[in-house]
N, C-alpha and C. Protein backbone atom coordinates (compact mmCIF):
# COMPACT_ATOMS: atom_id res chain seq x y z
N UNK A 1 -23.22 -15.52 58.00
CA UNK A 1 -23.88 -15.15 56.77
C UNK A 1 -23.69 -16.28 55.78
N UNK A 2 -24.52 -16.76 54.96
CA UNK A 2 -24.42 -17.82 54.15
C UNK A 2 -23.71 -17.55 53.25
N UNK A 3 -23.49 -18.67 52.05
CA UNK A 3 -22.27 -18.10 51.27
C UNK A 3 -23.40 -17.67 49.51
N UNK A 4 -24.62 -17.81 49.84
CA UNK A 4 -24.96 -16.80 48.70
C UNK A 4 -25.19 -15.53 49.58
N UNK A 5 -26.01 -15.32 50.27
CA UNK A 5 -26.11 -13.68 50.62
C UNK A 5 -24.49 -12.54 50.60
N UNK A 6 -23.24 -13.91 51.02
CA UNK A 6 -22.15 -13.29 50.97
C UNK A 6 -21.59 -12.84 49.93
N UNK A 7 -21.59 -13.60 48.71
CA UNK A 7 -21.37 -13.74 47.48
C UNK A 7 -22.17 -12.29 46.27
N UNK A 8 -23.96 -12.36 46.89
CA UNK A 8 -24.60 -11.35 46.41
C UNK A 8 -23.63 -10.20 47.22
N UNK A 9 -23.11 -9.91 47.84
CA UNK A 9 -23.04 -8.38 48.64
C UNK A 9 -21.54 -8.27 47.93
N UNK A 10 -21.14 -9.05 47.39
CA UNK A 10 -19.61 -8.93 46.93
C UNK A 10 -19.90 -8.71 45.55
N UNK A 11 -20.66 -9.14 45.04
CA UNK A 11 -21.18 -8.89 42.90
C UNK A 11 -21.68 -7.62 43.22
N UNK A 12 -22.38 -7.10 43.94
CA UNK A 12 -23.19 -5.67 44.80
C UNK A 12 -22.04 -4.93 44.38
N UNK A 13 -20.96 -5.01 45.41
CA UNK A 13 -20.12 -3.84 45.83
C UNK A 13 -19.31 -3.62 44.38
N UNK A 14 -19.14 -4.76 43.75
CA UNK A 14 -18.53 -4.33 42.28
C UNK A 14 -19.33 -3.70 41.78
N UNK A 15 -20.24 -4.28 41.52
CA UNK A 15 -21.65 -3.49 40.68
C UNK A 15 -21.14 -1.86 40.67
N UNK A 16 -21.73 -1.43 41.81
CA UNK A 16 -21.67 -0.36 42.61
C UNK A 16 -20.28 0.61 42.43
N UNK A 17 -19.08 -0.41 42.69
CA UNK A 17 -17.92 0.09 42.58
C UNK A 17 -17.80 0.48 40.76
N UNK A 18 -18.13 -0.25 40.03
CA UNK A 18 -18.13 0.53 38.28
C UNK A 18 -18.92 1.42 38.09
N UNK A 19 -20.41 1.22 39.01
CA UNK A 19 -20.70 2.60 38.83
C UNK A 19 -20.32 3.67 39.19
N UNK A 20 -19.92 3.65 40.12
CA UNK A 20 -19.17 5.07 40.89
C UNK A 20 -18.38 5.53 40.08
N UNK A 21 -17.47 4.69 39.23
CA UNK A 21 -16.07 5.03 38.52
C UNK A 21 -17.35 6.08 37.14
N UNK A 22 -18.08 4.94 37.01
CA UNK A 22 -18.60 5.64 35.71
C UNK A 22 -18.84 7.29 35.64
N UNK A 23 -19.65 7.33 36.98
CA UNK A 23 -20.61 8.52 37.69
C UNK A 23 -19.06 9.14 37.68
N UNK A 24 -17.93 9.01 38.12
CA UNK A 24 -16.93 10.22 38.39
C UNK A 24 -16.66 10.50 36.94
N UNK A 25 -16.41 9.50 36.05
CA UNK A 25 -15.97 10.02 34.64
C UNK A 25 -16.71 10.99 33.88
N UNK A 26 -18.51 10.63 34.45
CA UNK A 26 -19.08 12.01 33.61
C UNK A 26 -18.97 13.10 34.45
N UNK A 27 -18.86 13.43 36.03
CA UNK A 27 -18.20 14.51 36.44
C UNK A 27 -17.74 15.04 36.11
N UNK A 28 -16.19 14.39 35.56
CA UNK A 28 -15.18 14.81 35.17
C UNK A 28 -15.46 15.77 33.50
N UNK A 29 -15.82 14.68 32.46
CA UNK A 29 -15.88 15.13 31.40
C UNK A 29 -17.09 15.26 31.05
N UNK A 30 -18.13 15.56 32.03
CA UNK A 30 -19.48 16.15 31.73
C UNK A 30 -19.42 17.53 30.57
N UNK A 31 -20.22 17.23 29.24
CA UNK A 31 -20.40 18.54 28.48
C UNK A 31 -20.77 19.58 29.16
N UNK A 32 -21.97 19.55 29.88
CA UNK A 32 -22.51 20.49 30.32
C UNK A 32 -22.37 20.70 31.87
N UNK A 33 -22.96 21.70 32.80
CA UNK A 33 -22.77 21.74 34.28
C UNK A 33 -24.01 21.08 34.55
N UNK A 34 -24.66 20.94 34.07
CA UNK A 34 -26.45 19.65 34.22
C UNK A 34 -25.89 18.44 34.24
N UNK A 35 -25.08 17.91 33.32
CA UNK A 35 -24.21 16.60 33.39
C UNK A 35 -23.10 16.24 34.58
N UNK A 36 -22.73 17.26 35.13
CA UNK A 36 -21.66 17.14 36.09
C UNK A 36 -22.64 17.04 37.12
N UNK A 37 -23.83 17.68 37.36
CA UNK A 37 -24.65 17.82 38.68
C UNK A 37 -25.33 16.43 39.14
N UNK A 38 -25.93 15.93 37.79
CA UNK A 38 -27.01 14.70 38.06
C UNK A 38 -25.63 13.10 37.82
N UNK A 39 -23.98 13.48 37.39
CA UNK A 39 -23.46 12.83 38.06
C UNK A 39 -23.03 12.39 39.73
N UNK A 40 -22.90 13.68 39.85
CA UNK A 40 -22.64 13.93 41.23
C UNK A 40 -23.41 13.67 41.89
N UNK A 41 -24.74 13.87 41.49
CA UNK A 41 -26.46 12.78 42.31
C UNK A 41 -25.97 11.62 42.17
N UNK A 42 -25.93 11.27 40.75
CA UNK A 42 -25.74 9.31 40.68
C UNK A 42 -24.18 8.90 41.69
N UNK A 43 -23.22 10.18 42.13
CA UNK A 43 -22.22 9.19 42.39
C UNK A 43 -21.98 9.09 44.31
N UNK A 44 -22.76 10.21 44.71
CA UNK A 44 -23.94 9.84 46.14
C UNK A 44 -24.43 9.21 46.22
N UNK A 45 -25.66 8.75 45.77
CA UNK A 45 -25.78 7.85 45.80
C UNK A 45 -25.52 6.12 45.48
N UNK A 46 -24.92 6.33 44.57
CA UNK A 46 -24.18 4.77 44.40
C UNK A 46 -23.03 4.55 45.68
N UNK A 47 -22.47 5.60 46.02
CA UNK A 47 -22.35 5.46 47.48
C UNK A 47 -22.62 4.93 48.31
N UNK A 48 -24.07 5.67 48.68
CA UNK A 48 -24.95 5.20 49.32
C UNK A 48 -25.34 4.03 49.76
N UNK A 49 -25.08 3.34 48.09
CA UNK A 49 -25.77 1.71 48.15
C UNK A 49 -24.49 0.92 48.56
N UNK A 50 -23.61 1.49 48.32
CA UNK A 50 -22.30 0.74 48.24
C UNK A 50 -22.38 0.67 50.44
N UNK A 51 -22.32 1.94 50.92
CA UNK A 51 -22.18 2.04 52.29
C UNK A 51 -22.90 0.72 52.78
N UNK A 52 -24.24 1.18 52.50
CA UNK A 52 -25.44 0.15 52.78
C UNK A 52 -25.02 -1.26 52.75
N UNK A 53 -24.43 -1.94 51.74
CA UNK A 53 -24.45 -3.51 51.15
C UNK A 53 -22.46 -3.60 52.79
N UNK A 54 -22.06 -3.14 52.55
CA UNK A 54 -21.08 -3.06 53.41
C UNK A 54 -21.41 -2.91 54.89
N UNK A 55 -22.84 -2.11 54.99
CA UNK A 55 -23.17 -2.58 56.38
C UNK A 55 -23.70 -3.76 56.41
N UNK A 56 -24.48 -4.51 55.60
CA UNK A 56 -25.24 -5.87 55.40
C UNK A 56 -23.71 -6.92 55.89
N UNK A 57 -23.32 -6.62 55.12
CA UNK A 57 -21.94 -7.45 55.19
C UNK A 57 -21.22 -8.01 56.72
N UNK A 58 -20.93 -6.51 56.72
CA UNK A 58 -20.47 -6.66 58.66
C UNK A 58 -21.54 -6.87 59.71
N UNK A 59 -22.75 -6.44 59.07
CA UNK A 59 -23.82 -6.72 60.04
C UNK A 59 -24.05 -5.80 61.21
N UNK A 60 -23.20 -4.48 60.98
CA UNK A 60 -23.34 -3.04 61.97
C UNK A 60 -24.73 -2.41 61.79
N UNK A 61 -25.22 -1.71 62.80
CA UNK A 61 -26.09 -0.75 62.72
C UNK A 61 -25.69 0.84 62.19
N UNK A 62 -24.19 0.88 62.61
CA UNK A 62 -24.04 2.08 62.51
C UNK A 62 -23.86 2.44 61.01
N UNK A 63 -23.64 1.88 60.40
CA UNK A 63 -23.09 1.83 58.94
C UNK A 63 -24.77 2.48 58.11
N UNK A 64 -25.90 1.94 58.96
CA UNK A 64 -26.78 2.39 58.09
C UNK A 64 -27.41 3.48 58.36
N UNK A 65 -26.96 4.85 60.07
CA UNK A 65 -27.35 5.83 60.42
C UNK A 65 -26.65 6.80 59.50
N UNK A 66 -25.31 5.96 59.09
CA UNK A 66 -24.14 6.81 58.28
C UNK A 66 -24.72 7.28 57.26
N UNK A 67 -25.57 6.63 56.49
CA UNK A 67 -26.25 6.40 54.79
C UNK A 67 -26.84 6.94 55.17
N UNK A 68 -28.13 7.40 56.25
CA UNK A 68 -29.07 8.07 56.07
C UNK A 68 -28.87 9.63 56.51
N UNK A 69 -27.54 9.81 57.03
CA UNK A 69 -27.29 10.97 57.07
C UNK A 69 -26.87 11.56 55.40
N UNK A 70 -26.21 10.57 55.04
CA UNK A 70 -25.52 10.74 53.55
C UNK A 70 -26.68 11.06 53.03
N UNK A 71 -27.25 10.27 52.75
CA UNK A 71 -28.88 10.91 52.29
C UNK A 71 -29.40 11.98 52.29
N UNK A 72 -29.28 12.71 53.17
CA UNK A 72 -29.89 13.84 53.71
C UNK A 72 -29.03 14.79 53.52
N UNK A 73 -27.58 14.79 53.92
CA UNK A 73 -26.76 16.00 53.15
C UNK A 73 -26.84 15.81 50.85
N UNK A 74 -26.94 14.88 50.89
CA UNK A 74 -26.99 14.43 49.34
C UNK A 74 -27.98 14.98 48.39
N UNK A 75 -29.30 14.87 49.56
CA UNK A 75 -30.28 15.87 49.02
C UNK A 75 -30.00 17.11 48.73
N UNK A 76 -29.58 17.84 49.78
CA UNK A 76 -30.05 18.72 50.14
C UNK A 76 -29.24 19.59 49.42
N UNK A 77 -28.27 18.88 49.23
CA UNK A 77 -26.83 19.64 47.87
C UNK A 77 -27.05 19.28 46.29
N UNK A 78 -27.83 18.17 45.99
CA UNK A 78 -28.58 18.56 44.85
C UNK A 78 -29.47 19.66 44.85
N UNK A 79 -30.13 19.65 46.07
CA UNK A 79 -31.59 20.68 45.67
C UNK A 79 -30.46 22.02 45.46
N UNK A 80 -29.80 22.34 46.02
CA UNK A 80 -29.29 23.15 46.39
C UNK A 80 -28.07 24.14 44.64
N UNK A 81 -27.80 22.99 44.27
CA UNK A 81 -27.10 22.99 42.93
C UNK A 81 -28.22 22.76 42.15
N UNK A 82 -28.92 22.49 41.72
CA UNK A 82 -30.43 22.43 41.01
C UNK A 82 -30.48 24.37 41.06
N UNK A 83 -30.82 24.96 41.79
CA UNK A 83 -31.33 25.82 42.36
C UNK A 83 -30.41 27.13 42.20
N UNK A 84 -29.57 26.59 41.86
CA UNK A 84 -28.32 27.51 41.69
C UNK A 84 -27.97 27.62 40.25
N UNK A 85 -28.06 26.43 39.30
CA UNK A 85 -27.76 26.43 37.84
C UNK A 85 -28.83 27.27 37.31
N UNK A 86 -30.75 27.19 38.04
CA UNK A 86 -31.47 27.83 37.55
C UNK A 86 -31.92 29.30 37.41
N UNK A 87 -30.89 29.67 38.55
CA UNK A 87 -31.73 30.90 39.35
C UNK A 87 -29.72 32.10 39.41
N UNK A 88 -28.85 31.04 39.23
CA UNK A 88 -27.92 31.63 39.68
C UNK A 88 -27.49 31.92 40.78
N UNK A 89 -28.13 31.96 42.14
CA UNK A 89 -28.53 31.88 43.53
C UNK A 89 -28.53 30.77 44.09
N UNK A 90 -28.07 30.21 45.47
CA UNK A 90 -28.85 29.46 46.42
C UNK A 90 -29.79 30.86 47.25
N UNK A 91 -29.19 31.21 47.62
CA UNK A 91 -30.16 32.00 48.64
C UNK A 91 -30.80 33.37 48.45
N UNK A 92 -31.89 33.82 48.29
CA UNK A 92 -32.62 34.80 47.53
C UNK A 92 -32.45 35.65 48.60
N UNK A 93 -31.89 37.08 48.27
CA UNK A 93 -32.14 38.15 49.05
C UNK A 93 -33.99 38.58 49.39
């Protein structure tokens, strides 16, 4: 790997790594349960990207089946908490 693509994936993973910290702090001290939720989106996904730039890095395949599973449970637990703040429910009798 050259030493800019190496260099970009290392400014990346910091990037990434402050956001995550950020995304847990409004978790944490989110005012509202809307603020804790669409942290918890942003801190999946910054994950996400973080997994991703770390598979670039090592140059694995598997690293990026990992993310797209992450993806897909990530969704599916926002929709899911979305759906629940509105309705009080996930699952409607």
């Amino acid at each position: 790997m050259s030493a800019l693509i190496d260099g970009a994936a290392w400014f990346a993973s910091g990037c990434f790594g402050v956001a995550m910290l950020l995304a847990l702090w409004r978790v944490m001290r989110g005012p509202a349960a809307e603020d804790r939720v669409l942290g918890l989106d942003t801190l999946y996904v910054n994950g996400l990207a973080m997994l991703l730039v770390f598979g670039i890095r090592t140059a694995s395949g598997a690293y990026f089946e990992i993310a797209l599973l992450m993806a897909l449970f990530g969704f599916v637990g926002s929709v899911a908490l979305a759906k629940f703040l509105l309705r009080g429910e996930v699952i409607e009798p």
